[in-house]
Protein backbone atom coordinates (compact mmCIF):
# COMPACT_ATOMS: atom_id res chain seq x y z
CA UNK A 1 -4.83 20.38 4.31
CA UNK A 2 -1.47 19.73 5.80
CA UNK A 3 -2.53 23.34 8.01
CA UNK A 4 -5.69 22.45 9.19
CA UNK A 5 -4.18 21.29 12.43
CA UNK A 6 -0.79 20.52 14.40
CA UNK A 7 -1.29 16.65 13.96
CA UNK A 8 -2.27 16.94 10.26
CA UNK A 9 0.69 15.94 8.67
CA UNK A 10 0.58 12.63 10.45
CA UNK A 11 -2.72 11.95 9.30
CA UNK A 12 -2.12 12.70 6.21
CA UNK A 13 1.59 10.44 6.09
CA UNK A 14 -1.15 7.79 7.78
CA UNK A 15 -3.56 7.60 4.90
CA UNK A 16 -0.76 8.02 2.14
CA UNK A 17 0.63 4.38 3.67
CA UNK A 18 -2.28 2.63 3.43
CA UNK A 19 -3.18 3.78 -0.04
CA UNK A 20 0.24 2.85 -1.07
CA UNK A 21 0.59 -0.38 0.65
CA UNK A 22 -0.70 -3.66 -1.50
CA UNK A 23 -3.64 -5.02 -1.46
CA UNK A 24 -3.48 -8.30 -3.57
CA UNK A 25 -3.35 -10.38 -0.20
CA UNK A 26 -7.58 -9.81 -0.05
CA UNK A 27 -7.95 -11.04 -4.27
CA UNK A 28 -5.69 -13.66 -2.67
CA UNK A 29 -8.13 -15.22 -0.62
CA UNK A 30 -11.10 -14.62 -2.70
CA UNK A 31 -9.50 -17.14 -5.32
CA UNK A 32 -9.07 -19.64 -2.75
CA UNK A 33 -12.51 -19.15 -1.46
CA UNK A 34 -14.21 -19.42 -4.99
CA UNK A 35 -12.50 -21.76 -6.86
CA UNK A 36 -10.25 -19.69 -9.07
CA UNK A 37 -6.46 -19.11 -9.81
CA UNK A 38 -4.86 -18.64 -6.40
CA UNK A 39 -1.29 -19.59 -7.77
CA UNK A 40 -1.38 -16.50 -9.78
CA UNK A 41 -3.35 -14.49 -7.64
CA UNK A 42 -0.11 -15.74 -4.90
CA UNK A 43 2.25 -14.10 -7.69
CA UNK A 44 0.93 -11.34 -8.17
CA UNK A 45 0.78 -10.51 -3.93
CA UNK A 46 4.41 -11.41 -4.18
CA UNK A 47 5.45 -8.94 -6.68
CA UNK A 48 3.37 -5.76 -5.12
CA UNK A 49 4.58 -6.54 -2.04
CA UNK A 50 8.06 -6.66 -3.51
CA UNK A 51 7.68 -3.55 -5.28
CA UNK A 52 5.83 -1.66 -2.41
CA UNK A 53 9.14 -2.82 0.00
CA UNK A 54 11.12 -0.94 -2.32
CA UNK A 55 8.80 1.86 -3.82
CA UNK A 56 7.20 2.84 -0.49
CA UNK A 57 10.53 4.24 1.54
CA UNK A 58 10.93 6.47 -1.77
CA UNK A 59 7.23 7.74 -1.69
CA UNK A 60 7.67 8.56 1.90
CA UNK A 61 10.68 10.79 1.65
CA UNK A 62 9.06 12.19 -1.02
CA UNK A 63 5.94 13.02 0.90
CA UNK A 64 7.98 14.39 3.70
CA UNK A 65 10.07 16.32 1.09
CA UNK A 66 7.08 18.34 -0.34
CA UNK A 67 4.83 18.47 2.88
């Protein structure tokens, strides 16, 4: 796919951030709104977003490595 056109490999480096970013923040909110755990739903958001500052550099080099 990375062929298909001159500005694919930026599209493609596009969609592989936001699949790799985290997404607790939303399950987050929904606890508040209904009712439910948000101190642990708040831990959890803190953790991915820990790991994704530290695993997403990696994945990107990596990306850039093989495409």
């Amino acid at each position: 796919m990375a062929y298909l056109s001159a500005d694919a490999p930026k599209i493609m480096l596009i969609v592989f951030l936001a699949i790799i970013t985290p997404s607790a923040s939303t399950v987050t909110q929904m606890c508040q709104v209904y009712g439910n755990d948000s101190r642990y739903a708040s831990a959890i958001n803190v953790v991915t977003t820990l790991c994704a500052v530290v695993t997403m550099p990696v994945m990107v080099l990596l990306f850039e490595e093989f495409i």
